[in-house]
C-alpha atoms as a PDB file:
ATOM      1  CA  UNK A   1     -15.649  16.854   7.604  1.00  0.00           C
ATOM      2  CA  UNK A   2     -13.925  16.021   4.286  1.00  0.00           C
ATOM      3  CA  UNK A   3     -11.477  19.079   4.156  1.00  0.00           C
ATOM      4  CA  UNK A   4      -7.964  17.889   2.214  1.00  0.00           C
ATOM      5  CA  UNK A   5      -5.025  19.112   5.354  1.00  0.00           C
ATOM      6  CA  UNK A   6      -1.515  18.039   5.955  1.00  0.00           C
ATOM      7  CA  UNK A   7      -0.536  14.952   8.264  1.00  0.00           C
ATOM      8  CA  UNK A   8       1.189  17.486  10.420  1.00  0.00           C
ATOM      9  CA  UNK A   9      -2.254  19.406  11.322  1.00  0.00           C
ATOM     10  CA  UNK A  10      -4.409  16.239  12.029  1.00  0.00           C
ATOM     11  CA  UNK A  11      -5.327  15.398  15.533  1.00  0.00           C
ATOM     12  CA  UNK A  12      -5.084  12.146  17.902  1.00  0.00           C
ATOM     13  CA  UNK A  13      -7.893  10.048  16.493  1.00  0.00           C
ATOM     14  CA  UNK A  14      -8.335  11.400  13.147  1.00  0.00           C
ATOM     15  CA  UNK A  15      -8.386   9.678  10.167  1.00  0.00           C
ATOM     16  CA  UNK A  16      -7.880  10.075   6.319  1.00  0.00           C
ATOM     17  CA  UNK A  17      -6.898   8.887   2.854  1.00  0.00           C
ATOM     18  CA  UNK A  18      -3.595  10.098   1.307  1.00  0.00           C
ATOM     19  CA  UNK A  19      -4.541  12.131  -1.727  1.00  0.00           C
ATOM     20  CA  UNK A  20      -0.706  13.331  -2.345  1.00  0.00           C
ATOM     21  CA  UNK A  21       2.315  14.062  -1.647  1.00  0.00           C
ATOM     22  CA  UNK A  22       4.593  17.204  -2.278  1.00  0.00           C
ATOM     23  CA  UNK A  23       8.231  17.607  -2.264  1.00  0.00           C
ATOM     24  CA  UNK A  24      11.349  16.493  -4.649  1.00  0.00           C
ATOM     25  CA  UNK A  25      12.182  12.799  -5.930  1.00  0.00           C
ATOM     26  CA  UNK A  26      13.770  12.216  -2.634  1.00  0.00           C
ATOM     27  CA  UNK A  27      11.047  13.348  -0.492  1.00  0.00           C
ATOM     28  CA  UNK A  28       8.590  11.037  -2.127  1.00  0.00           C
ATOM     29  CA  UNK A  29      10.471   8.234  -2.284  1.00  0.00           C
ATOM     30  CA  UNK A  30      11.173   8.139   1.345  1.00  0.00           C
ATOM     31  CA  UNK A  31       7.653   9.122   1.939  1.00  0.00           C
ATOM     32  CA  UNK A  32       6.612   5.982  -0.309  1.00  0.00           C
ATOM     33  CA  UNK A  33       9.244   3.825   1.390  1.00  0.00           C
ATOM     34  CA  UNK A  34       7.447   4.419   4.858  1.00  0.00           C
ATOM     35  CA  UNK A  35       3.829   3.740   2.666  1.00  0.00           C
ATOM     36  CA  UNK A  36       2.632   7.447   2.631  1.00  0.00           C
ATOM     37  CA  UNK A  37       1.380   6.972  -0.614  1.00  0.00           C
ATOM     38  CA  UNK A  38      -1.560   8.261  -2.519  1.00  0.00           C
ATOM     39  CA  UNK A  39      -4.396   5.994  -1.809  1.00  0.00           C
ATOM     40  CA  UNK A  40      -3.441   5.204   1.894  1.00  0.00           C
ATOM     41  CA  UNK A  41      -5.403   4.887   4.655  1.00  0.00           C
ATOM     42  CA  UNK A  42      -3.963   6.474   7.441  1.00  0.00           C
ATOM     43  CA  UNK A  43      -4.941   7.342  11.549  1.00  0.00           C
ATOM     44  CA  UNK A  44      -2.707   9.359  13.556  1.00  0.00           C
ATOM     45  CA  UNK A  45      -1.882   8.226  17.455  1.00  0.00           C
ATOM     46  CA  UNK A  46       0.282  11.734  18.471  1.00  0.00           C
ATOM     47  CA  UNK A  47       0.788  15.113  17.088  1.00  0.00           C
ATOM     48  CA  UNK A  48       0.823  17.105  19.957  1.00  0.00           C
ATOM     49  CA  UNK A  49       4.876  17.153  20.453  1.00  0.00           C
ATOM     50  CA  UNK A  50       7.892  15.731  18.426  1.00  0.00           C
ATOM     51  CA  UNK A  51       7.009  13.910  15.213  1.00  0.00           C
ATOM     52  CA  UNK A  52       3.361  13.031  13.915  1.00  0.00           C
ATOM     53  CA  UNK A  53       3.061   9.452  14.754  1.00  0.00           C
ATOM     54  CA  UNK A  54       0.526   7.465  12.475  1.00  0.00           C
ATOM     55  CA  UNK A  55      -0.724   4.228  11.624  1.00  0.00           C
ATOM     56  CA  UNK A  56      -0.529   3.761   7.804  1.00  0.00           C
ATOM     57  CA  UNK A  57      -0.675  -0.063   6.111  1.00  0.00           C
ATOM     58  CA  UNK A  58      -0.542  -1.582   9.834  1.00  0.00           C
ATOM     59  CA  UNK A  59       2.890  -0.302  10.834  1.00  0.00           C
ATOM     60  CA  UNK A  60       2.987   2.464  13.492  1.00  0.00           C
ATOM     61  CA  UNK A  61       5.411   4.721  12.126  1.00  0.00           C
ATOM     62  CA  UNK A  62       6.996   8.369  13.208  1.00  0.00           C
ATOM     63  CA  UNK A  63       7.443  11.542  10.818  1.00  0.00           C
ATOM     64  CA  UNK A  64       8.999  14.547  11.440  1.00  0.00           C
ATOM     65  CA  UNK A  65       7.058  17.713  11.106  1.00  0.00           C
ATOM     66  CA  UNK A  66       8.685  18.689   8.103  1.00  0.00           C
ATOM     67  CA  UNK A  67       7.657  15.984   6.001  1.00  0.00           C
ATOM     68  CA  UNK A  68       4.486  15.685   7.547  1.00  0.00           C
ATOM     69  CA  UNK A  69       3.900  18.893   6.135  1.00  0.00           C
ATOM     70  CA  UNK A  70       4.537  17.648   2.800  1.00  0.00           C
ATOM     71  CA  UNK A  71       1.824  14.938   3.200  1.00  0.00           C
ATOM     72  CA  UNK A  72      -2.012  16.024   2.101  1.00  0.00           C
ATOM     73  CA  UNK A  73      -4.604  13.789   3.874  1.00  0.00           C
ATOM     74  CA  UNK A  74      -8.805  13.972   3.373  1.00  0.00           C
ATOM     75  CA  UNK A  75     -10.010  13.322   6.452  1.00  0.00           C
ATOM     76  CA  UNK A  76     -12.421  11.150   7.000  1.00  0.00           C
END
């Protein structure tokens, strides 16, 4: 499976490579600032309620669904 999907549609368990990253300056750069970057590996722990919560860089980190939206992953 190697289909290119936002963050905010992967399931518990599924894993990926950022390939980019949509939205204004700000967007990205707070993206970037919590390492959701092109290029990074990423492996999401909950998606079924609330915020997408991943593993990216070896920090466990919450997005909202808005942004995750905004974040294209090939899965893996």
């Amino acid at each position: 499976m190697n289909d290119i999907i936002p963050l905010a549609l992967m399931r518990p368990g599924q894993e990926g490579v950022v390939v980019r990253v949509e939205g204004g300056f700000g967007v990205v750069r707070r993206l970037a600032e919590l390492g959701l970057v092109p290029g990074a590996r990423v492996k999401v722990e909950s998606s079924y309620w609330g915020p997408v919560v991943v593993w990216v860089s070896g920090f466990r980190i919450a997005v909202g669904r808005g942004l995750a939206r905004r974040v294209w992953v090939k899965v893996s």
